[in-house]
C-alpha atoms as a PDB file:
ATOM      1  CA  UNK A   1      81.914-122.385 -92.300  1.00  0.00           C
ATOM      2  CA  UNK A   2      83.262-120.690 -95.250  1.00  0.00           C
ATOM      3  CA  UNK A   3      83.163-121.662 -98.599  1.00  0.00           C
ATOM      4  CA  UNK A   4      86.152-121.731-101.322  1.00  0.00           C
ATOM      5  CA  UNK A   5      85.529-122.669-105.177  1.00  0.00           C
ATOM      6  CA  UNK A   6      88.936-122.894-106.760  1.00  0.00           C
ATOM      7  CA  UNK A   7      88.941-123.156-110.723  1.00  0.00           C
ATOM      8  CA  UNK A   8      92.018-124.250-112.531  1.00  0.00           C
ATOM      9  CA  UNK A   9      92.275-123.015-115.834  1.00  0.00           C
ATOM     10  CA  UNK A  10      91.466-125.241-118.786  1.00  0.00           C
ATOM     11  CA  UNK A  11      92.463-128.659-119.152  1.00  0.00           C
ATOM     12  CA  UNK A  12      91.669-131.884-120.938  1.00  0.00           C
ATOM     13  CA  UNK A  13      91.482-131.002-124.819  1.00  0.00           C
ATOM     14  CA  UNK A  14      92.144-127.056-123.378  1.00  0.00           C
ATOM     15  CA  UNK A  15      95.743-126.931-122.948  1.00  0.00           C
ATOM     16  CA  UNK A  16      95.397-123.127-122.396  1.00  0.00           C
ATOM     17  CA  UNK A  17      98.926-121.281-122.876  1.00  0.00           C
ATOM     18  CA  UNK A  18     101.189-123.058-124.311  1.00  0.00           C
ATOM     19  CA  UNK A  19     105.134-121.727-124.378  1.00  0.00           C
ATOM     20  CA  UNK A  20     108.543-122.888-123.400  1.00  0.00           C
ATOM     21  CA  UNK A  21     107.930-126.270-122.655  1.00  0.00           C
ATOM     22  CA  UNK A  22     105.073-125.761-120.402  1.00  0.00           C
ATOM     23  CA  UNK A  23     101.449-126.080-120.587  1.00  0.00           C
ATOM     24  CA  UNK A  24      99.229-123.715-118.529  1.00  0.00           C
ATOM     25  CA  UNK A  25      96.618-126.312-117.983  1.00  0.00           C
ATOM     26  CA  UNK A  26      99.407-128.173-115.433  1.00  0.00           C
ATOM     27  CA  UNK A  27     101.014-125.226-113.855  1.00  0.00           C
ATOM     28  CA  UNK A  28      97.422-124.151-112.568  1.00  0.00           C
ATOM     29  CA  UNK A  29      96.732-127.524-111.137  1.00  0.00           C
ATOM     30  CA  UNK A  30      99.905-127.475-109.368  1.00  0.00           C
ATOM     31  CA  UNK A  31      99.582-123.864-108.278  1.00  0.00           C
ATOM     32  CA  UNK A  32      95.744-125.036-106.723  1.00  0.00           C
ATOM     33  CA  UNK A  33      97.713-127.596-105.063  1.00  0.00           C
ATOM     34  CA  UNK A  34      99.986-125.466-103.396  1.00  0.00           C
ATOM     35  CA  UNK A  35      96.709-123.416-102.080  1.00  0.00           C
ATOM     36  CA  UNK A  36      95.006-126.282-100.858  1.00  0.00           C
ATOM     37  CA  UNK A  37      98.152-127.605 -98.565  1.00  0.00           C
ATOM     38  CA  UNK A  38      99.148-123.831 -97.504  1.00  0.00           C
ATOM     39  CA  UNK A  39      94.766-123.300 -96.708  1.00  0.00           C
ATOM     40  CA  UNK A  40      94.692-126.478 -94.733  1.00  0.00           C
ATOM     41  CA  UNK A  41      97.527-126.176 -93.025  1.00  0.00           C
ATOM     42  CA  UNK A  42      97.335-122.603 -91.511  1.00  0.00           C
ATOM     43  CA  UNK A  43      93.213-122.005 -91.464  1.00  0.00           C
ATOM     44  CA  UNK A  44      90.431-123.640 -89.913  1.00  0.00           C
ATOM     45  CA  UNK A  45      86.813-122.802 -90.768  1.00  0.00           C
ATOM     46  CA  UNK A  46      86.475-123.158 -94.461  1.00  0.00           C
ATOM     47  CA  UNK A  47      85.567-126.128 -96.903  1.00  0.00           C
ATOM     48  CA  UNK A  48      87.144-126.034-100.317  1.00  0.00           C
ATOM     49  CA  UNK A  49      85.591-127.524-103.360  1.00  0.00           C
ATOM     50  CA  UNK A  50      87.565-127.251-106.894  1.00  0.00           C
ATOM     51  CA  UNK A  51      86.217-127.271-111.034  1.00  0.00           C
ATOM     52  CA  UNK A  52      89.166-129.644-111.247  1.00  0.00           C
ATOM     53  CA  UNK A  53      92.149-131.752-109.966  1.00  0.00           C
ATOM     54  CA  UNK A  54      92.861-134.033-113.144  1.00  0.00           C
ATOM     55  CA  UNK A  55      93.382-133.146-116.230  1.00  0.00           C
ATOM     56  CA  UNK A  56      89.757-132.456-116.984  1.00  0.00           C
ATOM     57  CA  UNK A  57      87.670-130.242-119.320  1.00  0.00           C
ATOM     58  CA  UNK A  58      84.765-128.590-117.940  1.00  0.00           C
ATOM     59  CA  UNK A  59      83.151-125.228-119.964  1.00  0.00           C
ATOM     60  CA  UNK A  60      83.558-121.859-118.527  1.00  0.00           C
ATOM     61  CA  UNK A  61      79.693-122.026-118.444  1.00  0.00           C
ATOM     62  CA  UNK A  62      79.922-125.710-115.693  1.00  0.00           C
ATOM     63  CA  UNK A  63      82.840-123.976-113.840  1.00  0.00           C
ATOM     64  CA  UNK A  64      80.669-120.992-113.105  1.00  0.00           C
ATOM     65  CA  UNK A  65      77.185-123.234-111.991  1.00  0.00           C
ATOM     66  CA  UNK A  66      79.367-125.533-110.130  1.00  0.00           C
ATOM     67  CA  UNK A  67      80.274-122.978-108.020  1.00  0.00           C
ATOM     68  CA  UNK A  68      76.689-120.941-107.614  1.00  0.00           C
ATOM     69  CA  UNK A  69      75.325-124.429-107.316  1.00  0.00           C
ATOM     70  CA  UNK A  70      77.824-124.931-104.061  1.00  0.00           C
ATOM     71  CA  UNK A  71      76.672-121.593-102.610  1.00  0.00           C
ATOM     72  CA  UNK A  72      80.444-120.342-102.598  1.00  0.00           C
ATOM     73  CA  UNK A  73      81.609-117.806-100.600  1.00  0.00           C
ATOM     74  CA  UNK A  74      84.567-116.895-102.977  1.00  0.00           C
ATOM     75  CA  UNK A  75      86.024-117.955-106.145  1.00  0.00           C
ATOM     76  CA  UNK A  76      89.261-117.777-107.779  1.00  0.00           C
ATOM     77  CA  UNK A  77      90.049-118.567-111.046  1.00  0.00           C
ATOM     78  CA  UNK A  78      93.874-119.644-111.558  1.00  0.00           C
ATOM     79  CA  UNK A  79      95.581-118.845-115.032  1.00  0.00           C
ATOM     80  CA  UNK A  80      99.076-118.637-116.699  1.00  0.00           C
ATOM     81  CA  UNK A  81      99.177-115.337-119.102  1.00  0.00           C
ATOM     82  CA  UNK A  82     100.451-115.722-122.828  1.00  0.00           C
ATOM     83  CA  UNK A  83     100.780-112.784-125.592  1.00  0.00           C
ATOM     84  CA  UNK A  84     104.464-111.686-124.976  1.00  0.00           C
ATOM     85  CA  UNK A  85     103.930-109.854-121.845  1.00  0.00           C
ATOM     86  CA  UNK A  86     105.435-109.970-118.561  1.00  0.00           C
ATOM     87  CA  UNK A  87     104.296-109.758-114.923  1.00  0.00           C
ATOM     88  CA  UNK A  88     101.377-110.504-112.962  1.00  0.00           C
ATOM     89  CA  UNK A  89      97.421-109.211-113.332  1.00  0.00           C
ATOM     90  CA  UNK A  90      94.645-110.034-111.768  1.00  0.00           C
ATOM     91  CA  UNK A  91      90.988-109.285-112.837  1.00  0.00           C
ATOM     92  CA  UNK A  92      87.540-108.596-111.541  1.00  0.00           C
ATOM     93  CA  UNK A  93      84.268-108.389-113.743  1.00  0.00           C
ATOM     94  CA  UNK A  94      84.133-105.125-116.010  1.00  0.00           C
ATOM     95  CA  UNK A  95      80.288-104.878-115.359  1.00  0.00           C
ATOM     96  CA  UNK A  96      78.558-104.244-112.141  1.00  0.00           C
ATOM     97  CA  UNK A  97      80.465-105.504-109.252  1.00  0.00           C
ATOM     98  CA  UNK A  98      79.906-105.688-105.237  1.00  0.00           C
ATOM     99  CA  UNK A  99      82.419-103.668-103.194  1.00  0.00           C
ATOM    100  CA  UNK A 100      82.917-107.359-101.837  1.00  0.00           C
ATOM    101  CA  UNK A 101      84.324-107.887-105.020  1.00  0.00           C
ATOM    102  CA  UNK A 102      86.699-105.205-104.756  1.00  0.00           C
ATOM    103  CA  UNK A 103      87.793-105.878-101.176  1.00  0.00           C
ATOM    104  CA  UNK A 104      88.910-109.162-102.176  1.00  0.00           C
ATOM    105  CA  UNK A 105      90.738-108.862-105.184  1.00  0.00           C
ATOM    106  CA  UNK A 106      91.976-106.114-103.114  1.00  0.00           C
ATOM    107  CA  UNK A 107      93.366-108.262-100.636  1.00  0.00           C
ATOM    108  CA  UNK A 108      95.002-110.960-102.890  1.00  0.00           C
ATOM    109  CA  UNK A 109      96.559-108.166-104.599  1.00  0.00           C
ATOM    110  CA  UNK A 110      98.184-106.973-102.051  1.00  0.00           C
ATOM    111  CA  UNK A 111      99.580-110.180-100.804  1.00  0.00           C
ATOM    112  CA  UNK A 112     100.886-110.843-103.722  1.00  0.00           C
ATOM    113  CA  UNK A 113     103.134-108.080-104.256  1.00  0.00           C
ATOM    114  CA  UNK A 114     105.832-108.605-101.579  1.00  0.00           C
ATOM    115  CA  UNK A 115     106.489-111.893-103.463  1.00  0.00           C
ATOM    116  CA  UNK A 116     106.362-110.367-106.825  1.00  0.00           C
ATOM    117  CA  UNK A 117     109.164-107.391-105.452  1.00  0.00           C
ATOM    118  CA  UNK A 118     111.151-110.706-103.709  1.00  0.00           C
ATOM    119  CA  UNK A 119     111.226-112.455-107.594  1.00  0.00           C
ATOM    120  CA  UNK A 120     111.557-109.070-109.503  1.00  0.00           C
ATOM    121  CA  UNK A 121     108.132-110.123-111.430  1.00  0.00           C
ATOM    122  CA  UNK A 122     106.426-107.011-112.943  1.00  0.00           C
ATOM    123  CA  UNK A 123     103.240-105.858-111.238  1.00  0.00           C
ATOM    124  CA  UNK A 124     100.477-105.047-114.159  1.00  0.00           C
ATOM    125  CA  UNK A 125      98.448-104.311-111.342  1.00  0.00           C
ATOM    126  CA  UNK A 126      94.411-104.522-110.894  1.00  0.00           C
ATOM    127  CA  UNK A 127      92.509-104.847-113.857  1.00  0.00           C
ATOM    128  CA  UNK A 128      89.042-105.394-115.173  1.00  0.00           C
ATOM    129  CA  UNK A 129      86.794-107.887-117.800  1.00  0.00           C
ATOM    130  CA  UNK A 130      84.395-109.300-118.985  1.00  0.00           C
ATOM    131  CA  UNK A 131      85.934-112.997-118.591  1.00  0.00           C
ATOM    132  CA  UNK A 132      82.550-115.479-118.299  1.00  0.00           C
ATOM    133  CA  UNK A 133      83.802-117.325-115.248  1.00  0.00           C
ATOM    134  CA  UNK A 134      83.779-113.694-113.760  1.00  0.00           C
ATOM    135  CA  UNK A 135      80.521-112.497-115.234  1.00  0.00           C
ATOM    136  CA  UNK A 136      78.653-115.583-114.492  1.00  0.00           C
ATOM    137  CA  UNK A 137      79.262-116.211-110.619  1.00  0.00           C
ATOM    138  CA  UNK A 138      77.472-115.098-108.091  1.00  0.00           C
ATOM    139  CA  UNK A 139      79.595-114.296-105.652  1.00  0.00           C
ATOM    140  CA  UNK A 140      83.020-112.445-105.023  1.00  0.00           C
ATOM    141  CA  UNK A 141      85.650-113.303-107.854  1.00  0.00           C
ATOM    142  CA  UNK A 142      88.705-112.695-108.824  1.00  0.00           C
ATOM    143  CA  UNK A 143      90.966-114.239-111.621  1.00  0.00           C
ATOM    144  CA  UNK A 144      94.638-114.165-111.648  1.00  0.00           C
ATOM    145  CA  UNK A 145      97.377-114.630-114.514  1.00  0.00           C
ATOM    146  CA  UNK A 146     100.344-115.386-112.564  1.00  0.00           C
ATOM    147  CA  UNK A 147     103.027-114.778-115.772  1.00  0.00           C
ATOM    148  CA  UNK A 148     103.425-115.078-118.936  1.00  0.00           C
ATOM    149  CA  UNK A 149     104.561-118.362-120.326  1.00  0.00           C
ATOM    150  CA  UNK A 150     105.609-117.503-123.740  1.00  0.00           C
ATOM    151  CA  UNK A 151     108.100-115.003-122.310  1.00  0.00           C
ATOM    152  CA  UNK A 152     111.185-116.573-121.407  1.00  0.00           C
ATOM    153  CA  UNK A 153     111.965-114.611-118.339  1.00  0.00           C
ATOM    154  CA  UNK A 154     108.072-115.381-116.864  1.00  0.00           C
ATOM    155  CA  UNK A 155     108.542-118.998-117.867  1.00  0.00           C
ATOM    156  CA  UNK A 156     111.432-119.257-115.524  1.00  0.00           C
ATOM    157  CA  UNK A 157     109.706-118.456-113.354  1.00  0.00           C
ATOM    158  CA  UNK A 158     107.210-120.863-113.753  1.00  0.00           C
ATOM    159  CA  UNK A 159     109.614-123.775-113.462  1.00  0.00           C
ATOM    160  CA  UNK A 160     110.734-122.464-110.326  1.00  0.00           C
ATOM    161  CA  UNK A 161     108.813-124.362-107.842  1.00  0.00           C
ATOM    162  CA  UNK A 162     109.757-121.417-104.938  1.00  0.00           C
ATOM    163  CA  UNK A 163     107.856-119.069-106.845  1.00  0.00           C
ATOM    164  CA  UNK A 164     105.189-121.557-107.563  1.00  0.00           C
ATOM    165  CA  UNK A 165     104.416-121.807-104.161  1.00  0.00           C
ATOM    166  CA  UNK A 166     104.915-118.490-102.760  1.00  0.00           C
ATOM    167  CA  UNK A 167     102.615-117.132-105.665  1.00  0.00           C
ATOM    168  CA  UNK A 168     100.296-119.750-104.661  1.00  0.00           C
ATOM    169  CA  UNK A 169     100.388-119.091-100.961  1.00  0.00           C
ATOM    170  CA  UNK A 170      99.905-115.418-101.697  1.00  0.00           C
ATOM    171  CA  UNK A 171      96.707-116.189-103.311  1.00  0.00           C
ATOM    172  CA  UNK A 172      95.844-118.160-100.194  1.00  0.00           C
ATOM    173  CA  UNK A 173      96.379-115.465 -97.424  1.00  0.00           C
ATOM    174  CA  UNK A 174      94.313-113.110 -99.363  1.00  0.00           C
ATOM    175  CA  UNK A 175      91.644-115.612 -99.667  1.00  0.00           C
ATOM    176  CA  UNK A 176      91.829-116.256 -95.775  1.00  0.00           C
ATOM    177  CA  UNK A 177      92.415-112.394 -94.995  1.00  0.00           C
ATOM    178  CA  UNK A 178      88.869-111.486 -97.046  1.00  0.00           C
ATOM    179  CA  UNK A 179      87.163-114.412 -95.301  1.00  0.00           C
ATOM    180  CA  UNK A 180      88.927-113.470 -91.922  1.00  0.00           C
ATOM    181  CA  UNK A 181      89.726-117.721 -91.332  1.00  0.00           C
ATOM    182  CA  UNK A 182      90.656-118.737 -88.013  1.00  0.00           C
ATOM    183  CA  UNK A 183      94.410-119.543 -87.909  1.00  0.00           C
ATOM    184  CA  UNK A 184      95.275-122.776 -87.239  1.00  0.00           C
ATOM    185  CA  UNK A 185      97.186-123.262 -84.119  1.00  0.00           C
ATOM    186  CA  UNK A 186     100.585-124.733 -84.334  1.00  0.00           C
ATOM    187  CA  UNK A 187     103.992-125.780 -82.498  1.00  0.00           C
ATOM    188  CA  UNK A 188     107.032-123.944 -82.624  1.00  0.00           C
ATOM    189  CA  UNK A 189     110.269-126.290 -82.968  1.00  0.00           C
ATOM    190  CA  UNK A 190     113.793-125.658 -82.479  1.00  0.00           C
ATOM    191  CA  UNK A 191     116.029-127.252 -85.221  1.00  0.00           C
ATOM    192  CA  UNK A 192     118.180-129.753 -83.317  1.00  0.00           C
ATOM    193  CA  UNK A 193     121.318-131.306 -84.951  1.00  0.00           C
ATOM    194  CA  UNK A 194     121.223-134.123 -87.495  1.00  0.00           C
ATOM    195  CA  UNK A 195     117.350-132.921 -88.338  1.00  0.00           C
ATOM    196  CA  UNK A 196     115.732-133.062 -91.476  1.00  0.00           C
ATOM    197  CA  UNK A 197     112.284-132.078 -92.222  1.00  0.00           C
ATOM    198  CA  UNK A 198     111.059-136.097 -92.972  1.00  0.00           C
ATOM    199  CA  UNK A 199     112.102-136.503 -89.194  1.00  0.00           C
ATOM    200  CA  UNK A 200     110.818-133.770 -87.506  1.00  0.00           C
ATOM    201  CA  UNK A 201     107.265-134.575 -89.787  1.00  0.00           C
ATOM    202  CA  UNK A 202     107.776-137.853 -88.779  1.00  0.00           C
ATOM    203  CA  UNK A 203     107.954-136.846 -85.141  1.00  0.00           C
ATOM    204  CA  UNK A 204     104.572-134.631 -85.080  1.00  0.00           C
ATOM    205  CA  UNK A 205     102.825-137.447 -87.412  1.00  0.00           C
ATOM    206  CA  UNK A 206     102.213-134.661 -90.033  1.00  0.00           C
ATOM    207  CA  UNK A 207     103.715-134.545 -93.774  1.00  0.00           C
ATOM    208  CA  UNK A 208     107.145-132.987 -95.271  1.00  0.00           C
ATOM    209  CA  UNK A 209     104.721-130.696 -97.111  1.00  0.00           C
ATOM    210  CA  UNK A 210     102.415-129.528 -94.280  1.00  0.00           C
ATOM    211  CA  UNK A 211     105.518-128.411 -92.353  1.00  0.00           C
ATOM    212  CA  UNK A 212     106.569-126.743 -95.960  1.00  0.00           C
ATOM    213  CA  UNK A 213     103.393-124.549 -96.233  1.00  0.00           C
ATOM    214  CA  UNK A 214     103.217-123.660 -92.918  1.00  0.00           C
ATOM    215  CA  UNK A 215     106.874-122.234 -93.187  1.00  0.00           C
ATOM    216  CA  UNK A 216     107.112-120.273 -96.535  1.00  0.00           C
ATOM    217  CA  UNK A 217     110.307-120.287 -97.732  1.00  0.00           C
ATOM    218  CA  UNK A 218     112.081-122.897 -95.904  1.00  0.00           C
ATOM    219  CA  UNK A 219     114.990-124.972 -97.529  1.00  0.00           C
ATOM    220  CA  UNK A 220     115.016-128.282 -96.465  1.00  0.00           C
ATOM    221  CA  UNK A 221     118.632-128.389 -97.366  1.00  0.00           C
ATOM    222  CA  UNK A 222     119.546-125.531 -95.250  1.00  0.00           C
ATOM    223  CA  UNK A 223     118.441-125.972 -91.954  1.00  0.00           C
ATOM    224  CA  UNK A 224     120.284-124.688 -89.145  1.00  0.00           C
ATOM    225  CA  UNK A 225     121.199-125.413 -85.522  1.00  0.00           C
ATOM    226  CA  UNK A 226     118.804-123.069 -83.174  1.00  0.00           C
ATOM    227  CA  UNK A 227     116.406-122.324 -86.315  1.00  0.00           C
ATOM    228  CA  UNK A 228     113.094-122.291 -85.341  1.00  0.00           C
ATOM    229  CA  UNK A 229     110.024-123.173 -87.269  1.00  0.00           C
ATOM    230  CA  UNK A 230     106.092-123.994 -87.460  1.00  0.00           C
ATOM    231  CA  UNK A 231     104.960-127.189 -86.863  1.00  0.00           C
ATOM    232  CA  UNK A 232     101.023-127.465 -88.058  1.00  0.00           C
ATOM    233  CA  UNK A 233      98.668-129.204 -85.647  1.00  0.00           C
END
């Protein structure tokens, strides 16, 4: 059984990035949110435990035992960028690293892009440093800086819930990829007419959301007549 150690940046007193109406230390939460439902509903093998899911503050220092303590397998640090960039980065330790290390950032990264070419986000690409929730834990990690939220292109972005959770799914496959998770099996359903999503999860006694994650991209408003989508066991 694998283990995942999910960090959301800041919180509590640490609002992290602060910049057109949004706080960092809320988008992460919802962003580790969005991993947790897309994980759960499309892997099997793995148990997840997180720094965080309230608003919470917990030192770099705690974030890192917590998760050496657990004997993760991987960890991912989840932040919004600030500074008056643009785009998406993520970063490995600048010091001595595993090639573990670099085979899974190398895998989130390139998950990520097709959603970052799909959004026209800016890819800053793989970088390096010496961040202490990187330096300090003892096993493959990786942190990620999905925009920038003092930018006011990025922070569209970030109040677009679509690109919330595709970002946020990305992160997930490349988690599951590196680990090589089992996929979860699953039902494939033909839209019939007068469906909705609450009905058809109603149906397969799962939730609105599971059937979300398991199909990325899916408008609930738009379904069609013959369409055929994922339903999660």
């Amino acid at each position: 059984m694998k283990k995942i150690y999910l960090d959301a940046g800041h919180g509590g007193k640490d609002s992290g990035a602060v910049g057109n109406g949004l706080l960092e230390k809320n988008l992460v939460l919802k962003l580790q949110q969005y991993m947790i439902s897309f994980l759960n509903t499309n892997y099997t093998g793995f148990t997840l435990q997180t720094t965080r899911t309230t608003d919470t503050f917990l030192s770099l220092s705690e974030r890192a035992s917590k998760a050496n303590a657990w004997g993760a397998d991987v960890f991912m640090s989840i932040h919004v960028n600030a500074g008056g960039g643009t785009g998406y980065e993520d970063y490995i330790y600048n010091g001595s690293v595993s090639s573990a290390t670099v085979n899974y950032r190398n895998r989130v990264h390139e998950q990520v892009i097709p959603v970052l070419a799909a959004y026209n986000h800016t890819n800053r690409g793989k970088k390096a440093a010496n961040f202490a929730v990187l330096r300090l834990t003892n096993m493959p990690a990786v942190l990620t800086e999905i925009a920038f939220i003092d930018t006011t292109k990025d922070a569209n972005l970030l109040k677009n819930e679509a690109f919330l959770q595709a970002m946020a799914n990305a992160y997930a496959r490349g988690i599951a990829v590196y680990l090589n998770l089992p996929v979860r099996q699953s039902t494939v359903y033909t839209i019939q007419a007068g469906d909705t999503l609450y009905k058809i999860a109603r149906m397969y006694s799962v939730t609105v959301q599971q059937i979300q994650a398991a199909n990325p991209g899916i408008d609930p408003s738009a379904l069609q007549i013959g369409q055929q989508i994922r339903i999660p066991s």
